[in-house]
C-alpha atoms as a PDB file:
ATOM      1  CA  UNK A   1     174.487 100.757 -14.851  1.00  0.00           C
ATOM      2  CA  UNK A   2     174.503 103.822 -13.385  1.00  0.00           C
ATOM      3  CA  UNK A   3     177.696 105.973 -12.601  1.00  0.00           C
ATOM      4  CA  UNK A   4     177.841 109.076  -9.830  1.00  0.00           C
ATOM      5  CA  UNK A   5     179.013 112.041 -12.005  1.00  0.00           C
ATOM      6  CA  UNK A   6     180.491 114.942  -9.793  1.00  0.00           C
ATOM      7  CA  UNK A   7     180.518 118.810 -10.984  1.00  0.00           C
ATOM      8  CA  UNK A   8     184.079 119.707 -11.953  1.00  0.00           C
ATOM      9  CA  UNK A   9     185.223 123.288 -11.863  1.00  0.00           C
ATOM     10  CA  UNK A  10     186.435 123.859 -15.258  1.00  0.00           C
ATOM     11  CA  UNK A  11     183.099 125.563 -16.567  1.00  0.00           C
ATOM     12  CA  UNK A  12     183.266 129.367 -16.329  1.00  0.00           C
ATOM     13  CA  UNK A  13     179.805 130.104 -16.154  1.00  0.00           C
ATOM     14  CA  UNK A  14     179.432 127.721 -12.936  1.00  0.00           C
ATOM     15  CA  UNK A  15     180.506 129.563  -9.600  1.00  0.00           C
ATOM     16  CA  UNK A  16     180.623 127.796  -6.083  1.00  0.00           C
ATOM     17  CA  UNK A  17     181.658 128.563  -2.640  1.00  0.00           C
ATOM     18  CA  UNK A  18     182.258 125.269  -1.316  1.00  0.00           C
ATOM     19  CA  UNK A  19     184.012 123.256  -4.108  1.00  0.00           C
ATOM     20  CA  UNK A  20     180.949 121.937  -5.744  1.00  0.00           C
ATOM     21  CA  UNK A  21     180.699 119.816  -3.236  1.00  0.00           C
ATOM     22  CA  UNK A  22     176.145 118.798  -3.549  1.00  0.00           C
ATOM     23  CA  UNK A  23     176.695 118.786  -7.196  1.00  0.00           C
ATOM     24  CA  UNK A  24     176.844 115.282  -8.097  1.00  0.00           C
ATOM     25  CA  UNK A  25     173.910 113.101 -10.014  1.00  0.00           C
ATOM     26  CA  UNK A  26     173.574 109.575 -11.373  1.00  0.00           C
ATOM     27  CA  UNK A  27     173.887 109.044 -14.969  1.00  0.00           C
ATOM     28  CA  UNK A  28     172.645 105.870 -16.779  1.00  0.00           C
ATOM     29  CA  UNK A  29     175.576 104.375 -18.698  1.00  0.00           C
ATOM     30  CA  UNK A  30     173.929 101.262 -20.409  1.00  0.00           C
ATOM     31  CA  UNK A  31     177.537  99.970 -22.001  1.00  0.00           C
ATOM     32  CA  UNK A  32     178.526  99.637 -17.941  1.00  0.00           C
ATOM     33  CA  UNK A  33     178.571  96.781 -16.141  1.00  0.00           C
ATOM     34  CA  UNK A  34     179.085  93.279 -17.382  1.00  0.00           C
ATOM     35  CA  UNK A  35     176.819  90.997 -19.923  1.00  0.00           C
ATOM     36  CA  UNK A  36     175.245  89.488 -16.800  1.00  0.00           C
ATOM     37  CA  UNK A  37     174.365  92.682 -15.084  1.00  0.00           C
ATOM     38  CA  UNK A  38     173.218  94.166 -18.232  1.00  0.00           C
ATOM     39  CA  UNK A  39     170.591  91.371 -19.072  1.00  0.00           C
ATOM     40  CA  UNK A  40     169.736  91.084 -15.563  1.00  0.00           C
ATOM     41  CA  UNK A  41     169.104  94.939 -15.571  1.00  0.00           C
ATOM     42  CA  UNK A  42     166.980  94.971 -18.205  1.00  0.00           C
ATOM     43  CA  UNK A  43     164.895  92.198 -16.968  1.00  0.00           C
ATOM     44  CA  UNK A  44     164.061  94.495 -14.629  1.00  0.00           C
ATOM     45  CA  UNK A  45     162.947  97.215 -16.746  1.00  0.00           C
ATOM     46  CA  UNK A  46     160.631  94.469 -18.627  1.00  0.00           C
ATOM     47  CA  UNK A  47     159.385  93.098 -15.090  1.00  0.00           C
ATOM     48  CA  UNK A  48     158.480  96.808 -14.028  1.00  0.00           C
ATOM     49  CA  UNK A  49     156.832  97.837 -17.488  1.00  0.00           C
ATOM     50  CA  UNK A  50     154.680  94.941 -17.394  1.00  0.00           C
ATOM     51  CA  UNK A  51     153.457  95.137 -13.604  1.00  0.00           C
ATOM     52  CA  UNK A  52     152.923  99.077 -14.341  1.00  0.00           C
ATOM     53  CA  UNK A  53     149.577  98.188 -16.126  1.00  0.00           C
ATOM     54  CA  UNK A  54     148.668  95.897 -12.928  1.00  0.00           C
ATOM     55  CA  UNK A  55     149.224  98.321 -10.575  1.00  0.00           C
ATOM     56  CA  UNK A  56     152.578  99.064  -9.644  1.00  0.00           C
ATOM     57  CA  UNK A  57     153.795  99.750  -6.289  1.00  0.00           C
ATOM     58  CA  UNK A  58     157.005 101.790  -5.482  1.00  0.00           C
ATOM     59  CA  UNK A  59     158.484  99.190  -3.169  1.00  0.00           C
ATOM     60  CA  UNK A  60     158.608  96.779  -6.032  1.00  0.00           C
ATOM     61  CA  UNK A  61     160.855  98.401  -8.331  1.00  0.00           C
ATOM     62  CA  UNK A  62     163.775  95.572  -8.709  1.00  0.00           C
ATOM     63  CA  UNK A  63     165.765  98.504 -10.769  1.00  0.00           C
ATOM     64  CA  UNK A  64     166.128 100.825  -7.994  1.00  0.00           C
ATOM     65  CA  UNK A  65     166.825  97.473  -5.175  1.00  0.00           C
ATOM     66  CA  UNK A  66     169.603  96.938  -7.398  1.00  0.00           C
ATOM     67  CA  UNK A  67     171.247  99.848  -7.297  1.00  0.00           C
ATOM     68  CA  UNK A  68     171.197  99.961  -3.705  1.00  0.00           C
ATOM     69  CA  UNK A  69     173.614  96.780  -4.248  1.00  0.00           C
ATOM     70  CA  UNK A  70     176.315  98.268  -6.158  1.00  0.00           C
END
């Protein structure tokens, strides 16, 4: 699953004038999330890898409609 990972200020080399606030990003954690998610997560993956050589379009990815749900 992923998880929203937000800068903390503890790093000397990193400088900010507004509390790091615009520095967060998604990291994939594939231990989150329970058996059910997991499996149905990487049914996903298979499902896009194997329409990829058909054609793929965007608006078909099942991964990213199911982040949208969390």
């Amino acid at each position: 699953m992923w998880k929203l990972k937000i800068a903390e200020g503890d790093n000397p080399y990193l400088y900010s004038s507004n509390n790091f606030v615009g520095r967060q990003t998604w990291e994939f954690d594939p231990d989150a999330g329970t058996p059910e998610d997991q499996q149905e997560v990487e049914n996903a993956r298979q499902y896009f890898l194997n329409r990829q050589k058909e054609g793929f379009q965007a608006s078909s990815d099942l991964l990213m409609r199911k982040q949208k749900q969390f």
